[in-house]
C-alpha atoms as a PDB file:
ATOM      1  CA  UNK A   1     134.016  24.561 172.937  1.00  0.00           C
ATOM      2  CA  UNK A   2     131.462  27.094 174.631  1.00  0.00           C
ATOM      3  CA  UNK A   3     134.337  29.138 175.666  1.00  0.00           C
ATOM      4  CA  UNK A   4     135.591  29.558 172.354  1.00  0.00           C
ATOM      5  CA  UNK A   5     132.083  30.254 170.879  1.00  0.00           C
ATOM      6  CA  UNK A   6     131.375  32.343 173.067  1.00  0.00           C
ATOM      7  CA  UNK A   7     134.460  34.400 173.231  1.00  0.00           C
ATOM      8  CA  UNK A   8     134.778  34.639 169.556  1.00  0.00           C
ATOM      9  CA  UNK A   9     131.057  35.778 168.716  1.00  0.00           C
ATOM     10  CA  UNK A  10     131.868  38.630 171.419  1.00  0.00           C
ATOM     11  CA  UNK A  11     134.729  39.729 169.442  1.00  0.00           C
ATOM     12  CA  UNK A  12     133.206  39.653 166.551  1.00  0.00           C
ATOM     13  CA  UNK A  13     130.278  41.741 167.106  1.00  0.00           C
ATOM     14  CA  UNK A  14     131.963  44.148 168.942  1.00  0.00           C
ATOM     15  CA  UNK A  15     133.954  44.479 165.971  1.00  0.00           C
ATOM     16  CA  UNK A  16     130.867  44.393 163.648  1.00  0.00           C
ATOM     17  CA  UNK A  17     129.287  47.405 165.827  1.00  0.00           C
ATOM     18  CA  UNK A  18     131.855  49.624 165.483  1.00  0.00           C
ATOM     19  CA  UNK A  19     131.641  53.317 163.969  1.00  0.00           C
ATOM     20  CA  UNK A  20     133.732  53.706 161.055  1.00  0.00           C
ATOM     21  CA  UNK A  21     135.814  56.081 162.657  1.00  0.00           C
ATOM     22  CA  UNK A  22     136.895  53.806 164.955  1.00  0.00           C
ATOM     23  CA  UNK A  23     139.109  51.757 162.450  1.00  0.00           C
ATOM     24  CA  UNK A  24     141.486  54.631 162.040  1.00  0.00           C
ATOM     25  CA  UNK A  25     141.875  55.443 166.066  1.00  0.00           C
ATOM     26  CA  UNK A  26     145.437  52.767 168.009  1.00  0.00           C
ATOM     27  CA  UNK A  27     144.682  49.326 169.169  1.00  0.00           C
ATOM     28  CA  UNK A  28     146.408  48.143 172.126  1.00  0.00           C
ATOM     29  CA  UNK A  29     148.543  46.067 169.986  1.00  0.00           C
ATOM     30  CA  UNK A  30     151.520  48.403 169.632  1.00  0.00           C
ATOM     31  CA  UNK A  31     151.906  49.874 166.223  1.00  0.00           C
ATOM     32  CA  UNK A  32     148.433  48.255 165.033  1.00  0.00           C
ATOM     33  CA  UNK A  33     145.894  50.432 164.326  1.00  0.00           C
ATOM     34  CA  UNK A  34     142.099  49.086 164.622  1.00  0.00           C
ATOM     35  CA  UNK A  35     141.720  48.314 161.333  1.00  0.00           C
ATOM     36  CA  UNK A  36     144.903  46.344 161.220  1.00  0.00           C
ATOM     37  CA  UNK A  37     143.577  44.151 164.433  1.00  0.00           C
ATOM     38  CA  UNK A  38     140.366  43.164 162.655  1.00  0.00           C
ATOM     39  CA  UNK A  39     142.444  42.005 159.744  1.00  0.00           C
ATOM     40  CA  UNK A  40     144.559  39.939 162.444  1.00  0.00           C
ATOM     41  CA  UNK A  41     141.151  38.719 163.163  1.00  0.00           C
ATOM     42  CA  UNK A  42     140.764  37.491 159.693  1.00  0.00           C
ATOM     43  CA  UNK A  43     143.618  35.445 159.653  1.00  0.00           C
ATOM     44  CA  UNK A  44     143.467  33.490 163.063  1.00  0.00           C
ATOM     45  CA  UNK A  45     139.659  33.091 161.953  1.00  0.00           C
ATOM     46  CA  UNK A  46     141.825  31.358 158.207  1.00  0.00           C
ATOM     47  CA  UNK A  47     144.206  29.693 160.972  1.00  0.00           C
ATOM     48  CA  UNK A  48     141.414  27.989 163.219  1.00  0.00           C
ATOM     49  CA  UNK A  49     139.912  26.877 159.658  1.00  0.00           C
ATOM     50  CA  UNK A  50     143.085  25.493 158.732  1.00  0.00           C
ATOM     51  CA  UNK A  51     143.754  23.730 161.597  1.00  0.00           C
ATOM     52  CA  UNK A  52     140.578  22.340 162.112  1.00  0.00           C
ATOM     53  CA  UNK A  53     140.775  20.496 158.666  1.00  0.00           C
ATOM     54  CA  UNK A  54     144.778  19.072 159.471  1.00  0.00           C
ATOM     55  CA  UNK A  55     144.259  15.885 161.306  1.00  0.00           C
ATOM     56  CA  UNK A  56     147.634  14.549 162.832  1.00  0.00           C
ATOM     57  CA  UNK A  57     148.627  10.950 163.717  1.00  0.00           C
ATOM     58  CA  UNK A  58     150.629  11.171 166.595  1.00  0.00           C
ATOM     59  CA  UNK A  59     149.881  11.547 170.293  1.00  0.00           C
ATOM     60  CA  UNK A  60     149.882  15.483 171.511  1.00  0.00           C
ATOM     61  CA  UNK A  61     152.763  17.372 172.002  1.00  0.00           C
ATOM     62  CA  UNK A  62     151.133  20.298 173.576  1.00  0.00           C
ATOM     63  CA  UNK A  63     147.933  21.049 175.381  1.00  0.00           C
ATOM     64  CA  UNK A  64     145.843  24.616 175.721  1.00  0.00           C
ATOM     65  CA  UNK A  65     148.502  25.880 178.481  1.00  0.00           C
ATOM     66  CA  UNK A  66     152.121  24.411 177.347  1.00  0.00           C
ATOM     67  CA  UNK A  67     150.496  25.928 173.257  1.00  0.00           C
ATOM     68  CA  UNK A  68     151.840  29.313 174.540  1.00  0.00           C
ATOM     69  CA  UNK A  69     155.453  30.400 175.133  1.00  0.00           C
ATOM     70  CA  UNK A  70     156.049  32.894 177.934  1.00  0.00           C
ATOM     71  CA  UNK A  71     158.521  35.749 176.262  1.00  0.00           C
ATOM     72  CA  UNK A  72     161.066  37.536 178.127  1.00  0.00           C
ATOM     73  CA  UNK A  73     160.739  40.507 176.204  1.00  0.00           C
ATOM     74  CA  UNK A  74     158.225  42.039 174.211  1.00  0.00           C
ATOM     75  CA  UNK A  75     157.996  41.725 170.293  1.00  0.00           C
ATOM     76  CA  UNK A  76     159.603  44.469 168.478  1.00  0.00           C
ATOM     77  CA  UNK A  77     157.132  44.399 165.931  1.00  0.00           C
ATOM     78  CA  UNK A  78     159.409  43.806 162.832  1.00  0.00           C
ATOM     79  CA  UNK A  79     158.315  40.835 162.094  1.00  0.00           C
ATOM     80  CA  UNK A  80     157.033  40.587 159.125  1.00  0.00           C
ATOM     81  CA  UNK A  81     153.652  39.076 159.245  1.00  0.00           C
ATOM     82  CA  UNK A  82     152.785  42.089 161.528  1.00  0.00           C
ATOM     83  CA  UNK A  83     153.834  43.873 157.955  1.00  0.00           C
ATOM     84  CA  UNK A  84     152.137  42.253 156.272  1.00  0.00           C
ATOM     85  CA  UNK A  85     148.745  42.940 157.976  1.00  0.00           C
ATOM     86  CA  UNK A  86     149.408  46.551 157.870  1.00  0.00           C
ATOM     87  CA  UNK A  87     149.729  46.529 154.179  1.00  0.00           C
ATOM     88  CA  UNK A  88     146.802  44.491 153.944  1.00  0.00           C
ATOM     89  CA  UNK A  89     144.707  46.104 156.444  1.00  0.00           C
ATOM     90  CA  UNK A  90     145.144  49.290 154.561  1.00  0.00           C
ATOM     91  CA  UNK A  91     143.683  47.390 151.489  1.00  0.00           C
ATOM     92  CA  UNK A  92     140.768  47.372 152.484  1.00  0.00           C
ATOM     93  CA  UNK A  93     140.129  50.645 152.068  1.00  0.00           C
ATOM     94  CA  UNK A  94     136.416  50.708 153.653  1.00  0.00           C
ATOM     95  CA  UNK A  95     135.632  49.688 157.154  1.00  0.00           C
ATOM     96  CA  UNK A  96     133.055  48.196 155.771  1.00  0.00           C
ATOM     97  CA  UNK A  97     135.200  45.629 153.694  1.00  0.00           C
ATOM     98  CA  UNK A  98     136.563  44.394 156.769  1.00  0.00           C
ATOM     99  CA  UNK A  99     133.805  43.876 158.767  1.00  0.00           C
ATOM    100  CA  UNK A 100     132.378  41.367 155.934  1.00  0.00           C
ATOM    101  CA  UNK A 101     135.184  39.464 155.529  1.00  0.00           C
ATOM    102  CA  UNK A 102     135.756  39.271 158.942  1.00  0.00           C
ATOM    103  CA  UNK A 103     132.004  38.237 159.387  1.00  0.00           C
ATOM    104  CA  UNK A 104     132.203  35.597 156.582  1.00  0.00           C
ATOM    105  CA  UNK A 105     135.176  33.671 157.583  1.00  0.00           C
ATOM    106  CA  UNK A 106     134.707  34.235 161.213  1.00  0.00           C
ATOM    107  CA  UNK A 107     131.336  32.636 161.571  1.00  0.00           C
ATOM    108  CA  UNK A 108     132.439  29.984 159.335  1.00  0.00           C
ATOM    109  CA  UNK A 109     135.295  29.481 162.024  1.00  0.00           C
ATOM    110  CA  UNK A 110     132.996  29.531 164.733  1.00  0.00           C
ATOM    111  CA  UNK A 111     130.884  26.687 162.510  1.00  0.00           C
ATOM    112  CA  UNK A 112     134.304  24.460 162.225  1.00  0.00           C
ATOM    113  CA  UNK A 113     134.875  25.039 165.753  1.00  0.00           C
ATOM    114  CA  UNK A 114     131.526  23.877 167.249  1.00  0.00           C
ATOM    115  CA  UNK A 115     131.214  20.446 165.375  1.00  0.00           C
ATOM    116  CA  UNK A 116     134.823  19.946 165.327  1.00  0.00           C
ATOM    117  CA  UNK A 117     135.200  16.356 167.702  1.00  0.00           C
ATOM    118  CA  UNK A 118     137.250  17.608 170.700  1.00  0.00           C
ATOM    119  CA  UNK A 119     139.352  14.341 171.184  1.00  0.00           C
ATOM    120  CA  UNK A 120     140.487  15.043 167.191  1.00  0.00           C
ATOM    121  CA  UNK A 121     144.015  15.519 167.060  1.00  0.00           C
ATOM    122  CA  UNK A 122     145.373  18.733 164.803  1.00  0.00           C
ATOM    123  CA  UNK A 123     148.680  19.870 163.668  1.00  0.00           C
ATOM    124  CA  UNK A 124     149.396  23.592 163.701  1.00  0.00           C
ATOM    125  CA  UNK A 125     152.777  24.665 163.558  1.00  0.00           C
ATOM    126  CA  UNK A 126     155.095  22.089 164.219  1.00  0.00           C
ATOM    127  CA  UNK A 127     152.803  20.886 167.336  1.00  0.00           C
ATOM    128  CA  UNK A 128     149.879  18.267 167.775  1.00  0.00           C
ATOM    129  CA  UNK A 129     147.283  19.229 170.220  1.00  0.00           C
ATOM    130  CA  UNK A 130     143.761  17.701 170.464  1.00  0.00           C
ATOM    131  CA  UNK A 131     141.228  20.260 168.915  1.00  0.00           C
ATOM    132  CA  UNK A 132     139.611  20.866 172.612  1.00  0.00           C
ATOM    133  CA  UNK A 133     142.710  21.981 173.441  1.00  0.00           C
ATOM    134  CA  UNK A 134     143.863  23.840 170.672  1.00  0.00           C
ATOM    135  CA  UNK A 135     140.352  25.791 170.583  1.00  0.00           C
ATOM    136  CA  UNK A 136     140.599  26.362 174.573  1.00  0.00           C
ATOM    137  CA  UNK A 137     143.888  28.185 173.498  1.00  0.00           C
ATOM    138  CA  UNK A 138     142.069  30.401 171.224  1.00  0.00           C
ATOM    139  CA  UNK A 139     140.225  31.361 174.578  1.00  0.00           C
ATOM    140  CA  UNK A 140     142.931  32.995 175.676  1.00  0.00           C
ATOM    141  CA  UNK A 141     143.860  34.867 172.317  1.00  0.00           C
ATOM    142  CA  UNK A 142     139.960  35.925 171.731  1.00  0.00           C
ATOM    143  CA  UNK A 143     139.770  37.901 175.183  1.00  0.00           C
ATOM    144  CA  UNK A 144     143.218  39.535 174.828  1.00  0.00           C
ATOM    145  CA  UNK A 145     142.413  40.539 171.278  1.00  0.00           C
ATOM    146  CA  UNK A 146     138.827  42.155 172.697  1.00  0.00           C
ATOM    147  CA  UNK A 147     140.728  43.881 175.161  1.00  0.00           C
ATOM    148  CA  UNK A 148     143.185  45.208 172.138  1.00  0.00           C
ATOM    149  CA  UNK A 149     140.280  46.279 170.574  1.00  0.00           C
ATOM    150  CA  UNK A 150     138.487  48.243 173.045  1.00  0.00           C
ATOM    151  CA  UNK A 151     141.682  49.685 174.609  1.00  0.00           C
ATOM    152  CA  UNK A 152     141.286  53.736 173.022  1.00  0.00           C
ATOM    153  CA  UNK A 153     137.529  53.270 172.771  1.00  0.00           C
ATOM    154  CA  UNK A 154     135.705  53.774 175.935  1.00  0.00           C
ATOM    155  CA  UNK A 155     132.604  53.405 174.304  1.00  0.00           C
ATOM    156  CA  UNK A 156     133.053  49.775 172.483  1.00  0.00           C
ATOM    157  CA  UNK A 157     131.850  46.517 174.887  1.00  0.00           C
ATOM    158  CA  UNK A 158     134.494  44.745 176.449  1.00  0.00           C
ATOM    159  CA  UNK A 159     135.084  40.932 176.799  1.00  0.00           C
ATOM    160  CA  UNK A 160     132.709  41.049 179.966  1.00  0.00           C
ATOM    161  CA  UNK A 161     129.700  42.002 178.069  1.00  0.00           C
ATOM    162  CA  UNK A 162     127.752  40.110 175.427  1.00  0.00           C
ATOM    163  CA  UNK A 163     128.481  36.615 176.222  1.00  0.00           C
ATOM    164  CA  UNK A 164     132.550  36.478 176.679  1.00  0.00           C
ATOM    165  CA  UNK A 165     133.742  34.318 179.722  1.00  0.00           C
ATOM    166  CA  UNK A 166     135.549  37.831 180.726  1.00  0.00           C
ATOM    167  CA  UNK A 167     139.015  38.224 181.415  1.00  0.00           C
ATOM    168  CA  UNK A 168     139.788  36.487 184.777  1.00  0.00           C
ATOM    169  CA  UNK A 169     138.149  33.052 183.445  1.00  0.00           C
ATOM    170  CA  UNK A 170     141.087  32.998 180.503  1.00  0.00           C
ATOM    171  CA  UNK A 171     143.545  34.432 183.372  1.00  0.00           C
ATOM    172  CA  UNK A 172     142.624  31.497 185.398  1.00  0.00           C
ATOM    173  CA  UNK A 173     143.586  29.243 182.713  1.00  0.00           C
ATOM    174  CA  UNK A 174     146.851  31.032 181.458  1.00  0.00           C
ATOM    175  CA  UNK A 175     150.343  29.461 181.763  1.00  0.00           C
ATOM    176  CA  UNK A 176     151.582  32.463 183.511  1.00  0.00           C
ATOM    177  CA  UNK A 177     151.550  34.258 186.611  1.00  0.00           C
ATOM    178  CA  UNK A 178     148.518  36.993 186.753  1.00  0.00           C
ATOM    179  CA  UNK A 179     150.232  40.379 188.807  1.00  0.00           C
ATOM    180  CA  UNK A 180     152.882  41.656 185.994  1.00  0.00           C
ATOM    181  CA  UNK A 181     151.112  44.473 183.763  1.00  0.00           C
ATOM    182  CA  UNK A 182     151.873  43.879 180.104  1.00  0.00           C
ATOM    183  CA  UNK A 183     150.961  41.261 177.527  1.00  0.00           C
ATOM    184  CA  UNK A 184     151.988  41.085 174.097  1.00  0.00           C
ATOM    185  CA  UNK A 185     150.172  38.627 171.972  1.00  0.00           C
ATOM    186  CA  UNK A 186     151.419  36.117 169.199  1.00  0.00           C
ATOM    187  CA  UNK A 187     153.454  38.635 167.369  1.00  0.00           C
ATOM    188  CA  UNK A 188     152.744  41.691 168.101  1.00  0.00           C
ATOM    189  CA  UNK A 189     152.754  44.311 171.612  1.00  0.00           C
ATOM    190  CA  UNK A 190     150.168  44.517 173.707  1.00  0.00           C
ATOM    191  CA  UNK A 191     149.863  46.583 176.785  1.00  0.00           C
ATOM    192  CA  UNK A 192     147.378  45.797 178.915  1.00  0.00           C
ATOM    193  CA  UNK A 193     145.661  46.832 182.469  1.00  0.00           C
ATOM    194  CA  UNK A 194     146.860  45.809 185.793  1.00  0.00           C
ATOM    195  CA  UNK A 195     146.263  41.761 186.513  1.00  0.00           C
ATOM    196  CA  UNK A 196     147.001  40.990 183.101  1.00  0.00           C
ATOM    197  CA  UNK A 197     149.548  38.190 182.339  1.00  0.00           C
ATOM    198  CA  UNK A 198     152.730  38.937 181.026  1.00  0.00           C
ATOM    199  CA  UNK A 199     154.405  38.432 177.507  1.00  0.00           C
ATOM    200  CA  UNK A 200     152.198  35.562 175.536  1.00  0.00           C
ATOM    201  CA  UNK A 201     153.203  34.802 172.178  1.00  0.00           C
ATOM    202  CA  UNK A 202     152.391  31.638 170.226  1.00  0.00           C
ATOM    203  CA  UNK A 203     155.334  29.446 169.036  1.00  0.00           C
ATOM    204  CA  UNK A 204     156.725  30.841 165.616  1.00  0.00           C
ATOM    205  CA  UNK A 205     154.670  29.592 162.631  1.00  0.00           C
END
């Protein structure tokens, strides 16, 4: 649970303390500008929410490693959530717009997450994990996603600063080998600096 808070605060911030200009300038999700990261943001913040609140009966099918599929490929990017967020991203309009919703739902995430019962089990598409679990997944996601962030903007913290575990604590705990050079994450392209794992994605929703 730490992790996670910790992790997902970092992002957050970092995204909160960014210039406006920033929004407008590529992500390291391929295709995705800035702006249309921090409205990713928005919805895994609505998905941890969701989760969190969708108890399950049965004994867990996955854990925080076997939660992510290892892709051969990468994601083409037609998919068409990742259309959706453009369209929505763009929205916005105002930077500003997306930092606040971004900073409402996310600390109310980070709120569910930290008195959420880690031996609770949760449904989230089509698999039961226990919320420890599904949260120490989100681990992983949060310190890629910083990473996206921060790839084209030399001047934004990274997942090392400001109380992230860092890079090479998730990488320690991925499902995947740590030498090949390009991630893509859930949906969308990623490309990412040497010792990063290769393709991630979440199961489909």
């Amino acid at each position: 649970m730490d992790l996670f808070s910790r992790s997902w605060a970092a992002l957050r911030t970092a995204v909160a303390e960014l210039p406006d200009e920033d929004f407008a300038q590529p992500s390291g999700c391929a295709g995705w500008l800035v702006r249309d990261l921090a409205c990713h943001l928005i919805i895994d913040a609505q998905d941890v929410l969701i989760t969190l609140v969708t108890p399950a009966d049965t004994e867990p099918t996955r854990d925080s490693v076997t939660y992510w599929n290892v892709a051969d490929t990468p994601p083409t990017g037609d998919d068409p959530l990742d259309a959706l967020i453009v369209r929505l991203a763009a929205a916005y309009e105002e930077p500003r717009l997306l930092k606040f919703h971004l900073d409402d739902l996310g600390a109310a995430a980070g709120r569910a997450a930290e008195l959420a019962d880690p031996a609770l089990r949760v449904s989230t598409q089509d698999m039961v994990l226990t919320a420890g679990d599904y949260l120490s997944a989100y681990v992983l996601e949060w310190t890629l996603h910083h990473l996206d962030l921060v790839a084209h903007l030399p001047n934004a913290p990274g997942p090392r600063r400001k109380g992230s575990p860092g890079p090479a604590r998730c990488w320690s705990r991925s499902p995947v080998p740590r030498s090949p050079p390009r991630s893509p994450t859930r949906t969308h392209c990623w490309s990412a600096p040497d010792g990063v794992p290769p393709p991630v994605r979440r199961r489909p929703n």
